[in-house]
C-alpha atoms as a PDB file:
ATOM      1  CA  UNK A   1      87.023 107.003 113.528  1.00  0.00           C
ATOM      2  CA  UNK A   2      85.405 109.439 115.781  1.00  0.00           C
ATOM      3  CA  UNK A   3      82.292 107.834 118.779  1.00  0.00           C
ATOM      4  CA  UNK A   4      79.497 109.249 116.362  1.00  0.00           C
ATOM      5  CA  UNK A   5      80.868 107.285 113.350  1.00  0.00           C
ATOM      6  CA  UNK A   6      81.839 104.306 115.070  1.00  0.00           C
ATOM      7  CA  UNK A   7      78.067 104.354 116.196  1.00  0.00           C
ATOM      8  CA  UNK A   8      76.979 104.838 113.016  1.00  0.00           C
ATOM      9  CA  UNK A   9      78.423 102.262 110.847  1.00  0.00           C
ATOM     10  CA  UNK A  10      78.111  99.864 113.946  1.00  0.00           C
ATOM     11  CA  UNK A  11      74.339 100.532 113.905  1.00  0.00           C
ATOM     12  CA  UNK A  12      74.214 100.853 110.167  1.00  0.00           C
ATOM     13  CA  UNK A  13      75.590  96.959 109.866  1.00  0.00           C
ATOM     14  CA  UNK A  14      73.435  95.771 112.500  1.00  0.00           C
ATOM     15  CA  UNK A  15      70.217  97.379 110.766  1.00  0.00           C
ATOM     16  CA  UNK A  16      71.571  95.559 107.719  1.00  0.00           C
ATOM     17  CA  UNK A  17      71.840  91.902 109.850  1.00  0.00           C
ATOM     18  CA  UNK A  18      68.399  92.722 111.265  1.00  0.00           C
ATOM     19  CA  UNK A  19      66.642  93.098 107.983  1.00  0.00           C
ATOM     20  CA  UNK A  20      68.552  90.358 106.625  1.00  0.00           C
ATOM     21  CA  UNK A  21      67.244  87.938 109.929  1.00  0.00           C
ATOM     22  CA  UNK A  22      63.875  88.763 109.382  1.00  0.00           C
ATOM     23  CA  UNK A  23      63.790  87.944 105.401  1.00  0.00           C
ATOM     24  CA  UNK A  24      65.323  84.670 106.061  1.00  0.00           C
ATOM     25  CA  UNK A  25      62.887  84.168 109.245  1.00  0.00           C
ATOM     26  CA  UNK A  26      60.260  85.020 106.433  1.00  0.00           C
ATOM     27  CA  UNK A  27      61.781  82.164 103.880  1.00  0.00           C
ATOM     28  CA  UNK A  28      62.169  79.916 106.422  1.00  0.00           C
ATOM     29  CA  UNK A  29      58.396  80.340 107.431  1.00  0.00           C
ATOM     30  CA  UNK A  30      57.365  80.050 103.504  1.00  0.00           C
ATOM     31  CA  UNK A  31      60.008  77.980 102.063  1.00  0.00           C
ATOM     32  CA  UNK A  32      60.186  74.052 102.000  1.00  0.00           C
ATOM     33  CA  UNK A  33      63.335  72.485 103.828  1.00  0.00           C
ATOM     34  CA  UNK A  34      64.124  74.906 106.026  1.00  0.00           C
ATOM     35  CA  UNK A  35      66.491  73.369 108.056  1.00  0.00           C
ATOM     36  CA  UNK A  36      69.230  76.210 108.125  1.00  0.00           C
ATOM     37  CA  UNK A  37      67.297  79.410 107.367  1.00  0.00           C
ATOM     38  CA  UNK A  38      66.113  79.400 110.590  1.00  0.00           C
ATOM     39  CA  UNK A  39      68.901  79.273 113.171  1.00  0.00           C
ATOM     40  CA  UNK A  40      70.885  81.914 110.082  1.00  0.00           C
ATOM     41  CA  UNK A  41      68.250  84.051 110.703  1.00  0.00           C
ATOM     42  CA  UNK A  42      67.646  83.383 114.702  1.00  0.00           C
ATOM     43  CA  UNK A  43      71.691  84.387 114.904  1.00  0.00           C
ATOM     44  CA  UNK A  44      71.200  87.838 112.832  1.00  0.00           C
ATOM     45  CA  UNK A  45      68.190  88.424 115.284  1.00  0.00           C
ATOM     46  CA  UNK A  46      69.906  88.136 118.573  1.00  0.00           C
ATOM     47  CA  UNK A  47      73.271  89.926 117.811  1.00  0.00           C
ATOM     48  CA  UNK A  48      72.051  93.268 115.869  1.00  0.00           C
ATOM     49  CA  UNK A  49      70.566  94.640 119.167  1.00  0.00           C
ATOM     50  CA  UNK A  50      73.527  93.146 120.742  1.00  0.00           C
ATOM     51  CA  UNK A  51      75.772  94.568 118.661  1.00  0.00           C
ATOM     52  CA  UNK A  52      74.464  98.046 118.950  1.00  0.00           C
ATOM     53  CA  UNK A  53      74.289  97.798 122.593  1.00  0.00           C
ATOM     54  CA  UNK A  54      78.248  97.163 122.431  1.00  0.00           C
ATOM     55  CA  UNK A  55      78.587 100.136 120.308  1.00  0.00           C
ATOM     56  CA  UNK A  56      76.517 102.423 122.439  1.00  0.00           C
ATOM     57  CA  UNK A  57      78.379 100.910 126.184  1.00  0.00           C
ATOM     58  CA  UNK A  58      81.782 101.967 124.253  1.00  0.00           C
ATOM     59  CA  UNK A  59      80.961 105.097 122.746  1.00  0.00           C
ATOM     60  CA  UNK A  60      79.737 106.119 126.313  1.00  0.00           C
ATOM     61  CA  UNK A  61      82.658 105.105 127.892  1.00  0.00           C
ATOM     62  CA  UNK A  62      81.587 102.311 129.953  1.00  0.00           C
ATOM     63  CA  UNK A  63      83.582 100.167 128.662  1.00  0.00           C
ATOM     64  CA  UNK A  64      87.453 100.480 127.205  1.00  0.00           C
ATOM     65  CA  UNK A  65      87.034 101.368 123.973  1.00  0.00           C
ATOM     66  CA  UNK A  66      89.775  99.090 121.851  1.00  0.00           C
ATOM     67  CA  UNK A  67      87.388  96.472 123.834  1.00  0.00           C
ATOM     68  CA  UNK A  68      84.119  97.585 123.219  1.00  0.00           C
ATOM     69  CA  UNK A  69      84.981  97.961 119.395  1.00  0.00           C
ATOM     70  CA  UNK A  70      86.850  94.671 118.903  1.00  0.00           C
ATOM     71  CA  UNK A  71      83.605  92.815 120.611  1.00  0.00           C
ATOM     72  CA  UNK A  72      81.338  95.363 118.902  1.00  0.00           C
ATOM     73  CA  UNK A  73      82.709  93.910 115.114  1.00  0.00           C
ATOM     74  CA  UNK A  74      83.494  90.523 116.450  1.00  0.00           C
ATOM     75  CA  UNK A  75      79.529  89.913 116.926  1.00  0.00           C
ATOM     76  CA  UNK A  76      78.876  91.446 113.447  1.00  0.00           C
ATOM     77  CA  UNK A  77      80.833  89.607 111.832  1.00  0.00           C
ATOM     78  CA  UNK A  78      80.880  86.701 113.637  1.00  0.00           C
ATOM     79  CA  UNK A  79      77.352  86.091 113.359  1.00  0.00           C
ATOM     80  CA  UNK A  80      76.918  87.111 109.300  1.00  0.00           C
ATOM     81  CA  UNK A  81      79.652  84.554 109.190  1.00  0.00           C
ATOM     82  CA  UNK A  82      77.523  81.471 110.436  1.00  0.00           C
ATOM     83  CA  UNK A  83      73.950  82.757 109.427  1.00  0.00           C
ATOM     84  CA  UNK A  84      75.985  83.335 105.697  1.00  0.00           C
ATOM     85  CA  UNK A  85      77.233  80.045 105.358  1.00  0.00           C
ATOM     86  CA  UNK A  86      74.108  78.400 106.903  1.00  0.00           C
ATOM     87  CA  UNK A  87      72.503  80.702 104.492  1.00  0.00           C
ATOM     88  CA  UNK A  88      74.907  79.444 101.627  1.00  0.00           C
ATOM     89  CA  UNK A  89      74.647  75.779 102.110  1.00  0.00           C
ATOM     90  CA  UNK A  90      71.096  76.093 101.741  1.00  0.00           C
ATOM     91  CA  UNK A  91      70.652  77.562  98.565  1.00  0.00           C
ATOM     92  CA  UNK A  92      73.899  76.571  97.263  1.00  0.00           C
ATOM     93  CA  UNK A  93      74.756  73.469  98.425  1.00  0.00           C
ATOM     94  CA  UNK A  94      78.205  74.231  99.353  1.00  0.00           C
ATOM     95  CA  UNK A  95      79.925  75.823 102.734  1.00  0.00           C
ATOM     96  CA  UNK A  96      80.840  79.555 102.516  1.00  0.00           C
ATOM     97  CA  UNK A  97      84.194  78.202 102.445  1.00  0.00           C
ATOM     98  CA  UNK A  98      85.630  75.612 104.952  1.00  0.00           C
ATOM     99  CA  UNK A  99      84.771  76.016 108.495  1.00  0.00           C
ATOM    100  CA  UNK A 100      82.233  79.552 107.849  1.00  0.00           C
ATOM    101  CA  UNK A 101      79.923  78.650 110.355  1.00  0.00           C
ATOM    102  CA  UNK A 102      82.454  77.021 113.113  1.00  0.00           C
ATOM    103  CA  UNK A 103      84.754  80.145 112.703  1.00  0.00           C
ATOM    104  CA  UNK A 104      81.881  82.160 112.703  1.00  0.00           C
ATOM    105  CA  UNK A 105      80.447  80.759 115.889  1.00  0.00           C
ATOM    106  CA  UNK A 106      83.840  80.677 118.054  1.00  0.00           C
ATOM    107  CA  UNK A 107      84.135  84.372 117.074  1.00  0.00           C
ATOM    108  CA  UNK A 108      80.888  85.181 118.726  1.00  0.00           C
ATOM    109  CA  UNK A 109      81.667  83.485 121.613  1.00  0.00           C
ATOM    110  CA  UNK A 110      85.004  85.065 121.890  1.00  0.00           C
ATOM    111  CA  UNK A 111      83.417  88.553 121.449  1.00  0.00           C
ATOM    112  CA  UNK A 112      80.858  88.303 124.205  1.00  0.00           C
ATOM    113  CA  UNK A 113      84.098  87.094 126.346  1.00  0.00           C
ATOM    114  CA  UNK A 114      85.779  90.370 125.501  1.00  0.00           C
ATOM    115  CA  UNK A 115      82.417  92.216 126.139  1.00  0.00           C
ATOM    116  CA  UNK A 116      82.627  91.044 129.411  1.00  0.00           C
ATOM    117  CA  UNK A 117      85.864  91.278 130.125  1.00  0.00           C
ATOM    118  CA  UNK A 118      85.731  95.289 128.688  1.00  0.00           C
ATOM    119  CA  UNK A 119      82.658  95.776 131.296  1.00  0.00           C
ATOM    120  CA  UNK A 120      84.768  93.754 133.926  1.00  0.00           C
ATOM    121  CA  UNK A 121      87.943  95.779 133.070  1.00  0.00           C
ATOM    122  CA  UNK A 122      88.470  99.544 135.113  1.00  0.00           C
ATOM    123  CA  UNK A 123      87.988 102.215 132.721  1.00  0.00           C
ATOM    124  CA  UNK A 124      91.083 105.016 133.049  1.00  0.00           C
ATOM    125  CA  UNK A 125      90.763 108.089 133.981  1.00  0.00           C
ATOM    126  CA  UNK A 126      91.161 111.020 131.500  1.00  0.00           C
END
């Protein structure tokens, strides 16, 4: 995948988690027990724009790109991991499947570590 469409579907998935954080930050302000909607939608929130800041760093080449990506997706789909299954106990009752929102939260962690180990790491030359 070429910089422009790595940007793009990066972007495109982190418009997707943005929307999706601010209809559950809606529900949560409307609903009753809203006990999980809130921190679901509080995680889409924060790590759209973060996510397409990683996309933009490595597409400019400020960071090494296998990097940049792997953090880039990491925070995508670590965080629709733990805002789904928040999302999924709520209405359904049930976890995602065992261990959504745990996996989902040690992946985010792990991506901003690669984030800032990609800034941290020299770029080569050429």
């Amino acid at each position: 995948m070429n910089r422009n469409g790595f940007v793009r579907l990066a972007t495109g998935l982190a418009g997707l988690m943005g929307a999706a954080g601010v209809v559950l930050a809606s529900l949560a302000a409307h609903a009753g027990d809203t006990g999980r909607l809130g921190p679901s939608s509080t995680m889409l929130l924060f790590h759209a724009p973060a996510a397409i800041a990683a996309a933009l760093v490595t597409a400019h080449g400020m960071v090494q790109r296998p990097l940049g990506i792997t953090a880039c997706f990491g925070l995508i789909v670590g965080a629709t991991l733990f805002a789904g299954d928040l999302t999924f106990r709520h209405y359904m009752g049930s976890a995602l499947f065992p261990m959504a929102a745990p996996t989902g939260g040690m992946l985010l962690i792990l991506s901003w570590l690669v984030l800032a180990f990609a800034a941290a790491w020299p770029r080569r030359a050429g």
